[in-house]
Protein backbone atom coordinates (compact mmCIF):
# COMPACT_ATOMS: atom_id res chain seq x y z
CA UNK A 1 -6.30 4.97 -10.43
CA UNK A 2 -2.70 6.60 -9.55
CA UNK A 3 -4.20 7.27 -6.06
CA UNK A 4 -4.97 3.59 -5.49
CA UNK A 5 -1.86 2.26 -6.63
CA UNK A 6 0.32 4.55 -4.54
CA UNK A 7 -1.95 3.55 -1.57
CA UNK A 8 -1.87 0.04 -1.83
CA UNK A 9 1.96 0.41 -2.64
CA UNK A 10 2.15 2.38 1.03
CA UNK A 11 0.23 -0.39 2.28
CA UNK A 12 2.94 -3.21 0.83
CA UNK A 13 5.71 -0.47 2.54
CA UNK A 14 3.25 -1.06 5.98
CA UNK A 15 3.29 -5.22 5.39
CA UNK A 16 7.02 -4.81 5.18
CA UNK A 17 7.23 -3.41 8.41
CA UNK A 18 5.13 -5.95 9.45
CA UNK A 19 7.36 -8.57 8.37
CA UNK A 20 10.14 -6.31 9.81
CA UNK A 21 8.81 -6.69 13.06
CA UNK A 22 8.07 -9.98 13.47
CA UNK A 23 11.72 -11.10 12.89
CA UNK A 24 13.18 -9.29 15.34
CA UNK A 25 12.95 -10.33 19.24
CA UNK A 26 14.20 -7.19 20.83
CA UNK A 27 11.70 -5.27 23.80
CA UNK A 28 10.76 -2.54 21.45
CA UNK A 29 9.12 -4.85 18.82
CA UNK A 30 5.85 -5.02 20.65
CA UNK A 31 5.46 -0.83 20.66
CA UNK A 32 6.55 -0.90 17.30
CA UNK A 33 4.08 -3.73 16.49
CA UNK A 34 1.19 -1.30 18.62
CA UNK A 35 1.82 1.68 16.42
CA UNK A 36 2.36 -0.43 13.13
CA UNK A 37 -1.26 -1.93 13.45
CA UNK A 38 -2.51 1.68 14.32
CA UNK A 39 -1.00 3.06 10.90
CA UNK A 40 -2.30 -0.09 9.34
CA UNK A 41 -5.48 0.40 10.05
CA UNK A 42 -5.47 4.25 9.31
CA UNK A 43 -4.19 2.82 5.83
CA UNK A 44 -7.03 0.88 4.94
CA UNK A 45 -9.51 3.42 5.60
CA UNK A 46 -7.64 5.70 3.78
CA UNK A 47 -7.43 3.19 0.60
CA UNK A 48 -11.28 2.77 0.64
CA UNK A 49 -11.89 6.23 0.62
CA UNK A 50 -9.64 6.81 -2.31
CA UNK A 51 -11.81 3.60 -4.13
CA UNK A 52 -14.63 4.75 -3.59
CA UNK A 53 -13.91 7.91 -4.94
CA UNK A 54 -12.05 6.79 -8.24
CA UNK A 55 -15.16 4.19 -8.80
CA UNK A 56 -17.37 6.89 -8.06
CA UNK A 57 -16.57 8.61 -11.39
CA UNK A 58 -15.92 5.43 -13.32
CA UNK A 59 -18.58 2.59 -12.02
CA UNK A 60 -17.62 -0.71 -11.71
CA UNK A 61 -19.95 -2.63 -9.61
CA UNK A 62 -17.91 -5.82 -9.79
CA UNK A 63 -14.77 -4.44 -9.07
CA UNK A 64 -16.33 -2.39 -5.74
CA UNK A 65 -17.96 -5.60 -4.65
CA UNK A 66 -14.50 -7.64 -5.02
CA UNK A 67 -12.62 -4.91 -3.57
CA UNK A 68 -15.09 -4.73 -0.70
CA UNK A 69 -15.15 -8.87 -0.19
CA UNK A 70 -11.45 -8.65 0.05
CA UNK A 71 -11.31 -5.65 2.36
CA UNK A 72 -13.88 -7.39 4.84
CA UNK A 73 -11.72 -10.40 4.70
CA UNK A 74 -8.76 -8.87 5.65
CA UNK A 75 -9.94 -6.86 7.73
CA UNK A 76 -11.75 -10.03 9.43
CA UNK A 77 -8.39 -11.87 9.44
CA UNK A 78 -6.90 -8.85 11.23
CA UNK A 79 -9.21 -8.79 13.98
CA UNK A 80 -9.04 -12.00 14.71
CA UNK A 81 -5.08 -12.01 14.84
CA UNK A 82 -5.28 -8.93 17.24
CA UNK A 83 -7.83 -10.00 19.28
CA UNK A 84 -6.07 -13.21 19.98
CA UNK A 85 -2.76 -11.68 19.89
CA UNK A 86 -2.09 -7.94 21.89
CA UNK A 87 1.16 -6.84 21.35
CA UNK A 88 2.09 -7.62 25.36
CA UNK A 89 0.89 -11.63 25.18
CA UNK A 90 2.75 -12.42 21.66
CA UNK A 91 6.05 -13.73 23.92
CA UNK A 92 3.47 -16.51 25.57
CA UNK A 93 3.25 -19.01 23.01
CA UNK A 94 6.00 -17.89 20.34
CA UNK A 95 4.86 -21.02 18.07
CA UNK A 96 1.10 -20.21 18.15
CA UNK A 97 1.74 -15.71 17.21
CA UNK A 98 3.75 -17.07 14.50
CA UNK A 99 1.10 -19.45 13.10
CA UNK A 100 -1.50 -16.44 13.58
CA UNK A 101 0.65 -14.43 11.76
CA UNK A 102 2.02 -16.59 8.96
CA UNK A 103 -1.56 -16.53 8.32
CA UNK A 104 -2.48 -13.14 8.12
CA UNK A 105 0.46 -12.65 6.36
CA UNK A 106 -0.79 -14.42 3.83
CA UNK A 107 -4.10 -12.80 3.50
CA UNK A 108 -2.53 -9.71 3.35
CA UNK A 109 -0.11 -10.62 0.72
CA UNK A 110 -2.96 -11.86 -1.31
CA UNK A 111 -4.98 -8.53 -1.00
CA UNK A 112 -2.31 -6.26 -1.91
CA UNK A 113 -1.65 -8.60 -5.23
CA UNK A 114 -5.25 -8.42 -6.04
CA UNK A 115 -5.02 -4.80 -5.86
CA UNK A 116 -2.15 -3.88 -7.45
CA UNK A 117 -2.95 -6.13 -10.64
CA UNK A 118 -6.72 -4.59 -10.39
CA UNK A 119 -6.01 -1.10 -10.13
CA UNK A 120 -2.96 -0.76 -12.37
């Protein structure tokens, strides 16, 4: 369970960056955005490896389904927000990126509570 935690406390270092990011308004803040959603992503493969693993030698059905439910949802919420926002169109409509974002912020947040307080 040491595994998870670190990983989904590297993932909270990633939403900080994230947050990071979105508060400034310089011209390197959409390459740093690029690479941030790259790492992102490599992060959340790398945290359902290590679950699947640790639950692997400990079952918990429940737990995998919720973890997997929440995963998907992010993971949904992502997608969406990237699709509809690429790093080079997020100056177009300033008000609309930040709604996108405030939400999947927020989904985010959520999922790295749930998994911190579930695999303590």
């Amino acid at each position: 369970m040491q595994a998870i935690a670190q990983q989904f406390g590297l993932l909270g270092q990633i939403y900080q960056q994230f947050v990071d990011i979105s508060e400034r308004d310089d011209p390197r803040r959409k390459q740093d955005l690029v690479t941030a959603r790259r790492v992102l992503q490599e992060g959340l493969q790398q945290l359902e490896i290590i679950v699947k693993e640790a639950l692997e030698d400990m079952p918990n059905a429940e737990l995998m389904r919720d973890f997997s439910t929440r995963l998907t949802q992010l993971r949904s919420s992502l997608a969406y927000h990237q699709g509809s926002w690429p790093a080079v169109l997020i100056d177009e409509d300033k008000e609309g990126y930040r709604a996108s974002l405030d939400e999947v912020q927020q989904v985010f947040a959520d999922f790295l509570m749930w998994g911190k307080k579930s695999f303590q």
